[in-house]
Protein backbone atom coordinates (compact mmCIF):
# COMPACT_ATOMS: atom_id res chain seq x y z
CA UNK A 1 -42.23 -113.72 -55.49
CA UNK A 2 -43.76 -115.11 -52.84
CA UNK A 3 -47.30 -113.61 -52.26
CA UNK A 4 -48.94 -112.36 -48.16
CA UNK A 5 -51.16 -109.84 -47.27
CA UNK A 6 -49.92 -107.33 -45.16
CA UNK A 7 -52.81 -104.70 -42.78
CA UNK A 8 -52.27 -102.22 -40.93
CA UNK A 9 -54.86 -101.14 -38.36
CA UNK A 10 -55.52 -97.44 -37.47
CA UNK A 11 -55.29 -97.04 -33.46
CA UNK A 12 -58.93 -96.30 -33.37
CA UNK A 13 -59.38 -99.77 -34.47
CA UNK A 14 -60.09 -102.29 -31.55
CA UNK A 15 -58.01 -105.84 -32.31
CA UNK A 16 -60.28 -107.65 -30.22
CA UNK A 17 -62.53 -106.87 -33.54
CA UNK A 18 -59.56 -107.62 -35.76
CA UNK A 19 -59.28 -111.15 -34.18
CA UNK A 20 -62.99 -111.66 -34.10
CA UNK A 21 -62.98 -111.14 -37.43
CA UNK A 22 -59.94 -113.62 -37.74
CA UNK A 23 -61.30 -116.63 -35.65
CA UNK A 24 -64.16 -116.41 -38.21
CA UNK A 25 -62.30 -116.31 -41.39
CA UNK A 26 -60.39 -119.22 -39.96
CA UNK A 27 -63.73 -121.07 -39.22
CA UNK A 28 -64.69 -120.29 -42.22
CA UNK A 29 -61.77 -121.77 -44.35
CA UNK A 30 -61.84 -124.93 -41.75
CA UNK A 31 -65.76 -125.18 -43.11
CA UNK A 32 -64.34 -124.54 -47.27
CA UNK A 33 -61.05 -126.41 -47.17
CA UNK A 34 -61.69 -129.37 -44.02
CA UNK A 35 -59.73 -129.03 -40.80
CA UNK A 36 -56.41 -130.66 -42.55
CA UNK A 37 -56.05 -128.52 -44.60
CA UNK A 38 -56.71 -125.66 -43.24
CA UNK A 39 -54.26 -126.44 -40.20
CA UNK A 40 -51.79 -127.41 -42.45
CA UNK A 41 -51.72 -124.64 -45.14
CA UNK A 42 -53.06 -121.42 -43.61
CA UNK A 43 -49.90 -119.12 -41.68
CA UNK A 44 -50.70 -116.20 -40.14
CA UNK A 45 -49.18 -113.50 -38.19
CA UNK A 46 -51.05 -111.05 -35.93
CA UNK A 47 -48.36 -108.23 -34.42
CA UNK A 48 -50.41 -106.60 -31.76
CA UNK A 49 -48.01 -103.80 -31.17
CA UNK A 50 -47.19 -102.71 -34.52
CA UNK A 51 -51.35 -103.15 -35.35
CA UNK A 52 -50.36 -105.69 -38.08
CA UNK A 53 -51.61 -109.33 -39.56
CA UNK A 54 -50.13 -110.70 -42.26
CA UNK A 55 -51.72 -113.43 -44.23
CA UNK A 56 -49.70 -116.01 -46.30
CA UNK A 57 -51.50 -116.03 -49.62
CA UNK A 58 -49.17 -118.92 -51.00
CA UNK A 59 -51.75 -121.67 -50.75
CA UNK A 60 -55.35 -121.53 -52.11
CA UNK A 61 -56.29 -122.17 -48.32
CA UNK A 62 -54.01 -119.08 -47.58
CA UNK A 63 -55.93 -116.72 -50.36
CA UNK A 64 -59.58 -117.95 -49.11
CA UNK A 65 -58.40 -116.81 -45.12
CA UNK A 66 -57.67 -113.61 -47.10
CA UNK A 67 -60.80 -113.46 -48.80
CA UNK A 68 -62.96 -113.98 -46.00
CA UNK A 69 -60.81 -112.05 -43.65
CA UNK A 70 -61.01 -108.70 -45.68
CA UNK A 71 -65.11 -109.31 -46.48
CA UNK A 72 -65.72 -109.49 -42.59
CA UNK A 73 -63.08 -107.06 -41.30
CA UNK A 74 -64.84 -104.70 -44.24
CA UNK A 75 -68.28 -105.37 -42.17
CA UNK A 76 -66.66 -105.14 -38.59
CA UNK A 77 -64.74 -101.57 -39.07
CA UNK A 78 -64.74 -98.46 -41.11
CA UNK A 79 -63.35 -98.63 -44.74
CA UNK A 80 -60.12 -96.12 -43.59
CA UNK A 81 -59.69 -98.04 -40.69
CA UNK A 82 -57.14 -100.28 -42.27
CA UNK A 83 -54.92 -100.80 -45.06
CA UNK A 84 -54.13 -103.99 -47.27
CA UNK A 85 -50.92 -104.22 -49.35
CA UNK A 86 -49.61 -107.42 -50.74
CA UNK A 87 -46.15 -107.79 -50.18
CA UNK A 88 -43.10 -110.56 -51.30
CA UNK A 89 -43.13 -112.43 -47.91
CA UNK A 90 -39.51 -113.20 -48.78
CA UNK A 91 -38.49 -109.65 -47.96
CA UNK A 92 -37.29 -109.53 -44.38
CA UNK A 93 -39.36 -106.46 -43.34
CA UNK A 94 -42.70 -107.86 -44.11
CA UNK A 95 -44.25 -107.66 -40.90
């Protein structure tokens, strides 16, 4: 199995928060991991209609960006404003 992060963002949820909270987890892991690496082994996918991102967790760089992601998303909205599974990113209807 290969390992992502799937959320799912209640409408009452602004994504403009969602990819605040997203530029700085990525900043972040840039800062932990060095800009190679970071541009090299963190994938992401942000689905603005269906309110999704999905997170690769394959990588270590790919389980920090989930880390930090879910500590400042926790900060940014309310705890039921979301929902975190991890999925098998090798089944088709991940996203």
């Amino acid at each position: 199995m290969t390992v992502a992060y799937r959320y799912q963002f209640e409408p009452e949820v602004p994504l403009d928060d969602v990819e605040a909270a997203l530029v700085l987890a990525l900043f972040a892991v840039e800062s932990l991991r060095g800009p190679a690496e970071a541009r090299l082994d963190v994938r992401h996918l942000l689905d603005v209609e269906k309110r999704v991102l999905v997170i690769d967790a394959e990588t270590p760089a790919g389980r920090d960006l989930a880390k930090v992601f879910i500590g400042f998303l926790r900060r940014e909205t309310a705890e039921n404003g979301f929902t975190v599974r991890q999925i098998d990113k090798t089944t088709p209807t991940a996203a």
